[in-house]
C-alpha atoms as a PDB file:
ATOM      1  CA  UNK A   1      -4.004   0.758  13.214  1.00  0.00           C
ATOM      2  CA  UNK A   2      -5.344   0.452   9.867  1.00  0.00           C
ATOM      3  CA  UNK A   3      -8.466   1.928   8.553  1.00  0.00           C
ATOM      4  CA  UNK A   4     -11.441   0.905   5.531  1.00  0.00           C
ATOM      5  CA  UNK A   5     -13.981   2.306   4.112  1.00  0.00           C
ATOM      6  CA  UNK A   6     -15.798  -0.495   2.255  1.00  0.00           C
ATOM      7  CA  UNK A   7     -18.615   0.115  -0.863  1.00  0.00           C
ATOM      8  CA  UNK A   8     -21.038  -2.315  -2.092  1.00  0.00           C
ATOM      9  CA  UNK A   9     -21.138  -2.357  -6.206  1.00  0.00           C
ATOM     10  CA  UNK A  10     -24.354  -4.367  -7.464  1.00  0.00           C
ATOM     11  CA  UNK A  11     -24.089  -5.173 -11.153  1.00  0.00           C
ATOM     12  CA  UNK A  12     -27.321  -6.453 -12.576  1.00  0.00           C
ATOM     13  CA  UNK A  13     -27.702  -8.336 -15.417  1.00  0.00           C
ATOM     14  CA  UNK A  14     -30.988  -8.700 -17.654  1.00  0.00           C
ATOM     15  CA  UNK A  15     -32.554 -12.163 -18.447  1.00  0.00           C
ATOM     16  CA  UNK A  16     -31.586 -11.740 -21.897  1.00  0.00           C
ATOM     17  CA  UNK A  17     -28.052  -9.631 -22.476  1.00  0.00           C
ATOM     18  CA  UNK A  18     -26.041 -11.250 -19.572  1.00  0.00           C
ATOM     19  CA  UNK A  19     -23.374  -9.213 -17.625  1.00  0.00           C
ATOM     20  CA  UNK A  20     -21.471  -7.038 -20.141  1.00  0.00           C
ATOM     21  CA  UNK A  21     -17.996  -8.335 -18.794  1.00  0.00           C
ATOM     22  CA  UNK A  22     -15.937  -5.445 -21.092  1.00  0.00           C
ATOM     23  CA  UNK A  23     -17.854  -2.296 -19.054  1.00  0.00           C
ATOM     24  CA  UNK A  24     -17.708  -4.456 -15.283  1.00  0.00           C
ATOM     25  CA  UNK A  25     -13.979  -4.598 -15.728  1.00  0.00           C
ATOM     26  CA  UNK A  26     -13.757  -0.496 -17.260  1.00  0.00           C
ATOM     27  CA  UNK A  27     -15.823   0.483 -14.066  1.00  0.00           C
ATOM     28  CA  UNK A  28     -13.353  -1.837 -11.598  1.00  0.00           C
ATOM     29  CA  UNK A  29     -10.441  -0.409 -12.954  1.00  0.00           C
ATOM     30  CA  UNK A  30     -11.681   3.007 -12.671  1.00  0.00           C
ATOM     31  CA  UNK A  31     -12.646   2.116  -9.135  1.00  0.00           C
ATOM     32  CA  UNK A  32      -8.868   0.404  -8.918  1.00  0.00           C
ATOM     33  CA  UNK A  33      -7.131   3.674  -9.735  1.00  0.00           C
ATOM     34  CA  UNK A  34      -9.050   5.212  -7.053  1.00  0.00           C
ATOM     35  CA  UNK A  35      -7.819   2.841  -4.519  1.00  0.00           C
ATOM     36  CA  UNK A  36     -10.237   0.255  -4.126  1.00  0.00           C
ATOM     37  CA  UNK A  37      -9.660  -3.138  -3.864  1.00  0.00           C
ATOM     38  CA  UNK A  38     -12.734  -6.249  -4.665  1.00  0.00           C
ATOM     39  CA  UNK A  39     -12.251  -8.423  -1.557  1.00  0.00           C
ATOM     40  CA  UNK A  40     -15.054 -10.494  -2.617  1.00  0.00           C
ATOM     41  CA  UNK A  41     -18.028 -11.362  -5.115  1.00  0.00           C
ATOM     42  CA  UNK A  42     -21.464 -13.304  -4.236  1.00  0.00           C
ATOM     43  CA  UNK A  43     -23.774 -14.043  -7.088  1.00  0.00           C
ATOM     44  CA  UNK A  44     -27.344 -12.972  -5.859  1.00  0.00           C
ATOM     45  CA  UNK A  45     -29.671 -15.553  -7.766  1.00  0.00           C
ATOM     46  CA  UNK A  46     -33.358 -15.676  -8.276  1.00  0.00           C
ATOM     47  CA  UNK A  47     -35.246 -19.173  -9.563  1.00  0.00           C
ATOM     48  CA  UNK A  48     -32.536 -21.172  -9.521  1.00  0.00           C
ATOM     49  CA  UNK A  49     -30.471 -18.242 -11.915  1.00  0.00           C
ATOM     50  CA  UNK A  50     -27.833 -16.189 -11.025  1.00  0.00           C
ATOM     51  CA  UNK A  51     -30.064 -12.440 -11.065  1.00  0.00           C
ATOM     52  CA  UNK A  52     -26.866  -9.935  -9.989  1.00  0.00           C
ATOM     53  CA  UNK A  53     -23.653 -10.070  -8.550  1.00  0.00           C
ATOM     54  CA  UNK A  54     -22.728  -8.403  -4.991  1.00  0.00           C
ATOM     55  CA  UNK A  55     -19.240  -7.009  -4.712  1.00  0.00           C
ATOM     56  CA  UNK A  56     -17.863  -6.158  -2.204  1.00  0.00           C
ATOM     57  CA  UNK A  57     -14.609  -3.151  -1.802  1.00  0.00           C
ATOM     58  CA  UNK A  58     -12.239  -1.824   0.376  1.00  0.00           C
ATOM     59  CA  UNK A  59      -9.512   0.860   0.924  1.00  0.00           C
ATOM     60  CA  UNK A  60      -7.567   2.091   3.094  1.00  0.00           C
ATOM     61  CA  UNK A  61      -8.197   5.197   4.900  1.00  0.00           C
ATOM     62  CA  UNK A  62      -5.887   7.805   6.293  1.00  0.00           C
END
């Protein structure tokens, strides 16, 4: 049987510079070459306004 390990990755964003797409997708790739996989991505919102993004990863595990 298959095993995970999963890790939660909260990327905040301030009210005024927004999520710096460029870095988020450096850091995932990193996190890619280490064998983890995004299996899924819930924005966290405050008044109305998305505040941070929740994402979720998994890998496999001897």
């Amino acid at each position: 049987m298959k095993k995970f390990e999963y890790r939660l990755l909260e990327v905040n964003r301030s009210f005024f510079s927004g999520i710096d797409s460029p870095e988020l997708t450096e850091h995932l790739n990193v996190l890619g070459s280490q064998g983890w996989e995004v299996v899924s991505t819930v924005a966290l919102t405050s008044g109305g306004s998305t505040a941070s993004l929740l994402i979720t990863l998994k890998r496999e595990i001897a």
